[in-house]
Every structure is written in C-alpha cells, then in structure tokens.
Protein backbone atom coordinates (compact mmCIF):
# COMPACT_ATOMS: atom_id res chain seq x y z
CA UNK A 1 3.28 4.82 6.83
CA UNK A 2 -0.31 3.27 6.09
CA UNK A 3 -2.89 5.35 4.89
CA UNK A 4 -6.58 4.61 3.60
CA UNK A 5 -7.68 5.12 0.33
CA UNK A 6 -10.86 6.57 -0.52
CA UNK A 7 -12.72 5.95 -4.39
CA UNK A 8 -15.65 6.52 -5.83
CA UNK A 9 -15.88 10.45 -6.45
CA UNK A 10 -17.10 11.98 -9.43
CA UNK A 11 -19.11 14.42 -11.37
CA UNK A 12 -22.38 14.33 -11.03
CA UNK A 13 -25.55 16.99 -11.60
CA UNK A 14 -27.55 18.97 -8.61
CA UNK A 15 -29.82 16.02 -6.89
CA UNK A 16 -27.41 12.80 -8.01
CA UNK A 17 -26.26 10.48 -5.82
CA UNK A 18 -22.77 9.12 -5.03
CA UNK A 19 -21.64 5.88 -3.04
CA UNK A 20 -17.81 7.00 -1.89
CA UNK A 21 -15.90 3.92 -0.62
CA UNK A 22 -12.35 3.97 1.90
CA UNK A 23 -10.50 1.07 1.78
CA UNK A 24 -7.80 0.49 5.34
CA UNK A 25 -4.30 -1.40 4.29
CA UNK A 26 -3.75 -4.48 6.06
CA UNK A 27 -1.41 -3.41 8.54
CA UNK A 28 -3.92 -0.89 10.16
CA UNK A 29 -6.90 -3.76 9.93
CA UNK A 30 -6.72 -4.39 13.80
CA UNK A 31 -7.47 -0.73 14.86
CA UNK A 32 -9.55 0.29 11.37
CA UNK A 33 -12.12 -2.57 12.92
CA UNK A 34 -11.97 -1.09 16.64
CA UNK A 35 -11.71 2.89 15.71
CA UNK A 36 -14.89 5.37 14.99
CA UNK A 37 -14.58 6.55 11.42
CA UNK A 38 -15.65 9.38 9.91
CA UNK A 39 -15.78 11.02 6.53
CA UNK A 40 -14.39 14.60 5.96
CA UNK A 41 -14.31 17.01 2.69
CA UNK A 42 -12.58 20.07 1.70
CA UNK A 43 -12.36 22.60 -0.47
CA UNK A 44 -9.70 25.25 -1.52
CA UNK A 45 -9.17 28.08 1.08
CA UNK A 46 -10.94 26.21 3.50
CA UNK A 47 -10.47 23.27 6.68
CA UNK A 48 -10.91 20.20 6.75
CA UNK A 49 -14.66 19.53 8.19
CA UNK A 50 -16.11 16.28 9.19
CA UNK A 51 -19.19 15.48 7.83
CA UNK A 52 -20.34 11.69 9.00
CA UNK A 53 -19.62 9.43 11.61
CA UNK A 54 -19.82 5.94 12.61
CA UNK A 55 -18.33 4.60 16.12
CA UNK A 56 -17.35 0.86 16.09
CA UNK A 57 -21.05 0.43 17.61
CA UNK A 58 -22.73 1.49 15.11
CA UNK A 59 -23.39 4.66 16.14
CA UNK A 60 -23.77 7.89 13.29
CA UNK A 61 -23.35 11.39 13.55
CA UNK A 62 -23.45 13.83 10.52
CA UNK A 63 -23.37 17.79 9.76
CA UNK A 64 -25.94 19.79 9.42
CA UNK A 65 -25.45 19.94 6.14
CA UNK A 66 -25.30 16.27 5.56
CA UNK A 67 -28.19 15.41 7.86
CA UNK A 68 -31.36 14.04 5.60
CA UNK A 69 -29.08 13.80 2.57
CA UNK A 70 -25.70 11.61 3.14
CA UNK A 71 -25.65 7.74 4.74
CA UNK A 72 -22.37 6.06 6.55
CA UNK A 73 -21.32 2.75 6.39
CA UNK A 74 -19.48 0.05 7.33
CA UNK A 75 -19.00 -3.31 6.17
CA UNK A 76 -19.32 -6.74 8.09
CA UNK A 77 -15.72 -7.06 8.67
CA UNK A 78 -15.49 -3.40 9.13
CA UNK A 79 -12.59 -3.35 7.17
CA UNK A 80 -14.63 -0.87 4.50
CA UNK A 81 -16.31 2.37 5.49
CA UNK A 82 -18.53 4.03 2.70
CA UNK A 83 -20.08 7.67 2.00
CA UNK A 84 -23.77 7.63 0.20
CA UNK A 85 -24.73 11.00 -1.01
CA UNK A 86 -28.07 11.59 -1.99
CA UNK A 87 -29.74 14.89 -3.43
CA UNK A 88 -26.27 16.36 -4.02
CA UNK A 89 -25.62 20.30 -3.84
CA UNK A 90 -23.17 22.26 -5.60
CA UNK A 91 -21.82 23.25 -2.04
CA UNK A 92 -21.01 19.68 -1.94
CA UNK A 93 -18.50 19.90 -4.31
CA UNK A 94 -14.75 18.91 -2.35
CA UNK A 95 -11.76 16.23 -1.72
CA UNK A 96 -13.67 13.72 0.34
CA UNK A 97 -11.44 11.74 2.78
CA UNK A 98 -11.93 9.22 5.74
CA UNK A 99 -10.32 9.02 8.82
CA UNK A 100 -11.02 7.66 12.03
CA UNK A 101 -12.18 10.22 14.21
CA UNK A 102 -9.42 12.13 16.50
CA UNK A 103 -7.05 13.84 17.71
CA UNK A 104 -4.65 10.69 16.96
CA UNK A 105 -5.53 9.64 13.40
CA UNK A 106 -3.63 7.72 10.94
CA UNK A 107 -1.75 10.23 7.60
CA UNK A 108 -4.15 11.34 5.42
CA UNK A 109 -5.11 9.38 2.30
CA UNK A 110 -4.96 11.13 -1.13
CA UNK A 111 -8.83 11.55 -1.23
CA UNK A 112 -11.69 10.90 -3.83
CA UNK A 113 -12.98 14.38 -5.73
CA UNK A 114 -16.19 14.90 -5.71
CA UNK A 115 -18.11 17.60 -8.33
CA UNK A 116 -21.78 18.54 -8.48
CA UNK A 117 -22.49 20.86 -11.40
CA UNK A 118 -24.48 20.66 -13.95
C-alpha cells in the first residue's frame, strides 16, 4: 500500500528551528490534494497526538503546545505538506509523521526523528 514519507528531522539545540517536509506517492496524489492533513509526533510510552492542521482550504489548527511556535504548509500543487518548528523545546523531541486527518487515513509512513537537546 502507499504511504507518505516524511524528511527533514534532526538534532537541533533548545530555541532552533526545523522545516519537516511529507512527500504523498503518486498513486494517492488525487485524494493527498483533496484531504485535510495534519502532522502528528510521538514518543516512547506514549500516543500518537496531532499537533497541526491544514484542511484543503487552507484552514490551520495546532496544539496548544504548538500554537505561537510551529507553522503548516502546503505547496501549490498540494502534493507537499511541511512542518516549521520554531523556538524548539526539549518536550518536542519525537517521530514526527503526517497524515491526513481521520478516522480513515492512509498506513503510516516511517516518520522523520526529531531531537532538541543541547
């Protein structure tokens, strides 16, 4: 089955900044475009939580946590959906992934790590 594929994690200190990227495969192009998307991290011992949002109007939605600090994207062919982290926390430290929002989302890619410590 198709899955995305998300890039651009890292290590980075306390207050750094991060641009995480998800990539759709072709054959889920059509409904990638038409789908709301959202980013979601997690760490060991813990669930999955969903931490930005874009519908396929434009229209964002982030935790608490990420509110002030984190940015999502899409790009003009909305093919691309991207993750810019700002003032980074240790408590940001996880496996990032994107999705489109649910219940009925595609498998899960294999997710970009993300590390804030200095």
């Amino acid at each position: 089955q198709p899955h995305l594929v998300e890039s651009g994690g890292g290590l980075v200190q306390p207050g750094g900044s991060l641009r995480l990227s998800c990539a759709a495969p072709r054959a889920i192009l059509s409904t990638y475009s038409s789908s709301d998307m959202g980013w979601y991290r997690q760490t060991p011992g813990k669930e999955r939580e969903l931490v930005a949002s874009m519908t396929k109007r434009g229209v964002t939605d982030y935790a608490d946590s990420a509110k002030g600090r984190f940015t999502i994207s899409r790009d003009n062919g909305k093919r691309k959906v991207f993750l810019q982290m700002n003032s980074l926390k240790s408590e940001d430290t996880a496996m990032y992934y994107c999705n489109r929002l649910g219940p009925s989302q595609w498998p899960w890619g294999q997710g970009t790590q993300v590390t804030v410590s200095a």
